[in-house]
Protein backbone atom coordinates (compact mmCIF):
# COMPACT_ATOMS: atom_id res chain seq x y z
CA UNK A 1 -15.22 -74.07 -14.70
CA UNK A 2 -18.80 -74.12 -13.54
CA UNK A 3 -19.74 -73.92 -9.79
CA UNK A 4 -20.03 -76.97 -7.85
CA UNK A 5 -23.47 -77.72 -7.02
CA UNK A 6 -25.60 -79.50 -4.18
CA UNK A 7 -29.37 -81.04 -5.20
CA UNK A 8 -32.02 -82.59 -3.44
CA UNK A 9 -35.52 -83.35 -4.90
CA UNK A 10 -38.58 -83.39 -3.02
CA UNK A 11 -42.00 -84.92 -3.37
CA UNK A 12 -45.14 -84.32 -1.30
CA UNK A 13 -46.53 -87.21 -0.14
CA UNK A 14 -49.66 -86.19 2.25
CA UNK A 15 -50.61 -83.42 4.25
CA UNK A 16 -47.33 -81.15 5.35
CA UNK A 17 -45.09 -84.39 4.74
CA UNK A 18 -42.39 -84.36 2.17
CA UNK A 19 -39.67 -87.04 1.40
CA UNK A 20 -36.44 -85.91 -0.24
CA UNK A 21 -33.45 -87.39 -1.51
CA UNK A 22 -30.14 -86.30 -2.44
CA UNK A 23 -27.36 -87.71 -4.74
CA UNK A 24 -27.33 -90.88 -2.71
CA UNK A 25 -30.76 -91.18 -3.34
CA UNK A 26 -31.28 -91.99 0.17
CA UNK A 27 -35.02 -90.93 1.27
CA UNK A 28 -35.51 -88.32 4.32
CA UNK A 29 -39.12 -87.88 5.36
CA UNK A 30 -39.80 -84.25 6.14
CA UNK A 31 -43.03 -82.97 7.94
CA UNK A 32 -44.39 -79.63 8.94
CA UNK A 33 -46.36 -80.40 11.70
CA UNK A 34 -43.90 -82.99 13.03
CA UNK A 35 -46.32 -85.70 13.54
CA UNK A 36 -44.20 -88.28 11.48
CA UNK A 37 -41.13 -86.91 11.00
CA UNK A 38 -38.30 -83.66 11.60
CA UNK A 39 -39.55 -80.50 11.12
CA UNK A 40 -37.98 -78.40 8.44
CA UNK A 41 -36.12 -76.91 11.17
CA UNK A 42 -35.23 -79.62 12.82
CA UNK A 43 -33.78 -81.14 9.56
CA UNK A 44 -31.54 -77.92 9.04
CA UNK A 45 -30.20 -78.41 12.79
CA UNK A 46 -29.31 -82.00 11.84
CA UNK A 47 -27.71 -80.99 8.71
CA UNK A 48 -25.45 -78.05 10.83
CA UNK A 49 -24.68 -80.68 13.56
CA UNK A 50 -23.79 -83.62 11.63
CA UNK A 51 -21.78 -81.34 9.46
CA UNK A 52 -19.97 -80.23 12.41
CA UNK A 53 -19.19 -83.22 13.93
CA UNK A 54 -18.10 -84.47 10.34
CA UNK A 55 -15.51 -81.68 10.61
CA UNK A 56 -14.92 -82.65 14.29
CA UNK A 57 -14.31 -86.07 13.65
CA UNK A 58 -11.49 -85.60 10.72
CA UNK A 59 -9.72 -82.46 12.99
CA UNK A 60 -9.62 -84.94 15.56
CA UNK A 61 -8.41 -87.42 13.46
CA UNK A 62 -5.51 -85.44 12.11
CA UNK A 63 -4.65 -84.43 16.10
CA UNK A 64 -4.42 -87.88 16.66
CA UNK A 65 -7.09 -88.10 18.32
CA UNK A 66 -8.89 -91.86 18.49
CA UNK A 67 -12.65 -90.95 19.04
CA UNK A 68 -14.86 -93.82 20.22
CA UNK A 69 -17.85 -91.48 21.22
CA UNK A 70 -18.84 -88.16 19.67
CA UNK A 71 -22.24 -86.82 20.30
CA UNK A 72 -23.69 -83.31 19.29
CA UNK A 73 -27.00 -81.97 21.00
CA UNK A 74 -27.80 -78.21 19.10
CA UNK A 75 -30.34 -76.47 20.93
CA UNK A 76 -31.49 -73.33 18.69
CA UNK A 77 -33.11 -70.28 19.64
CA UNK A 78 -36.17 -69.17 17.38
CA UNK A 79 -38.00 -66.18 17.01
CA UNK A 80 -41.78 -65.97 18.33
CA UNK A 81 -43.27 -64.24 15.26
CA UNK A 82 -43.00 -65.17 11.59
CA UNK A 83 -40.80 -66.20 10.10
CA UNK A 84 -39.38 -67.97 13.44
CA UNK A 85 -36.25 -68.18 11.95
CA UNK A 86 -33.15 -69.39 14.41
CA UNK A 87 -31.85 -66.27 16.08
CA UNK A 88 -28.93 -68.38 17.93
CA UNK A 89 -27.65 -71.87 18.23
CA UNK A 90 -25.62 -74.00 20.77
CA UNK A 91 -23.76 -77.06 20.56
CA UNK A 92 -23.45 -79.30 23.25
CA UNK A 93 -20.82 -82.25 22.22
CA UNK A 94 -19.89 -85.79 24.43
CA UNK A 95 -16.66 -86.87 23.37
CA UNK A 96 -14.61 -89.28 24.43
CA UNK A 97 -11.50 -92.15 23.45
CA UNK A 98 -7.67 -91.91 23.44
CA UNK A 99 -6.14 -88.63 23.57
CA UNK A 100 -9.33 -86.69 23.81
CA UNK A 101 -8.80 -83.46 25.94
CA UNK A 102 -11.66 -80.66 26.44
CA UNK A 103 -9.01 -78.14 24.80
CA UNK A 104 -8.81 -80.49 21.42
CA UNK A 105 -12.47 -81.12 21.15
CA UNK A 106 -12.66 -77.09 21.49
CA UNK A 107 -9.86 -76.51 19.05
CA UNK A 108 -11.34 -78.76 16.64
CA UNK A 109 -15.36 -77.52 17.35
CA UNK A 110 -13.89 -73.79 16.73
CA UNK A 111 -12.32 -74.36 13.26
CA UNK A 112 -15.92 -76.57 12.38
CA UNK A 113 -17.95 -73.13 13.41
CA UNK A 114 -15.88 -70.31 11.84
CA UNK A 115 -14.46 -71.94 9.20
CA UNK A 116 -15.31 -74.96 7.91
CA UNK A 117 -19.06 -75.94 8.22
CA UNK A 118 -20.61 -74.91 5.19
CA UNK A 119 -24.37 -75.26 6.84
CA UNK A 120 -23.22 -72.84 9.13
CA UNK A 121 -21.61 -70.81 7.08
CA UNK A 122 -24.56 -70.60 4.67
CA UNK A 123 -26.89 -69.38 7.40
CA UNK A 124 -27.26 -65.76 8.10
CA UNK A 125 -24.00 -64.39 9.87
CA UNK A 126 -25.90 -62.66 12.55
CA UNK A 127 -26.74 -66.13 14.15
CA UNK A 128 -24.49 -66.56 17.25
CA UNK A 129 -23.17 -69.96 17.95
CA UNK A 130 -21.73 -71.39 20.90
CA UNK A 131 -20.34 -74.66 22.32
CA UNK A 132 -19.57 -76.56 25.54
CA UNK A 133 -17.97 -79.81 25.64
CA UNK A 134 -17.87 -82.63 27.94
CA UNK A 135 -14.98 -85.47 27.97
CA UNK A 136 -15.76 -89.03 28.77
């Protein structure tokens, strides 16, 4: 049985700009200098958050948990010199709706960080992250 796969295809378009698109075929404009667009960065920070709160959002789910507001603000920390890789990343998350509790949305963000995020988990394991949450 061969090993399951992800794929995205990229084109340059101008200057640092890139669009990409993955199986959905679904276009994401990327650019270096940020003028039009997310970083490359930036765009790995949305891909760790939204996977997160993906994970959030079904954990919450199965706790019975009726969310009607989730929101995820990662803040990373970046080295000066190259590469300015991220040295450490926090996740703030909003949550709110029935039967959300501060100790759920925890539960729920902890099992997302150590063991189910797979954007997390394929970045290097010396990268501390941490959460807060706020409820309402």
């Amino acid at each position: 049985m061969a090993a399951p796969e992800a794929a995205v295809t990229i084109q340059w378009t101008r200057d640092l700009v890139f669009e990409g698109a993955g199986k959905a075929g679904v276009p994401i404009v990327v650019d270096g200098d940020t003028a039009v667009a997310l970083s490359p960065v930036e765009a790995l920070l949305v891909a760790a958050a939204s996977c997160t709160a993906s994970d959030v959002v079904i954990i919450l789910k199965k706790m019975r948990v009726e969310l009607t507001r989730l929101e995820i603000r990662l803040v990373a920390t970046r080295r000066e010199t190259e590469p300015r890789r991220v040295t450490a990343m926090r996740l703030d998350v909003t949550a709110a709706g029935a039967g959300v509790d501060p100790d759920k949305v925890r539960r729920a963000l902890a099992l997302s960080v150590e063991k189910y995020c797979s954007v997390i988990a394929s970045l290097n394991p010396d990268i501390p992250v941490t959460y807060d949450v706020v409820v309402g």
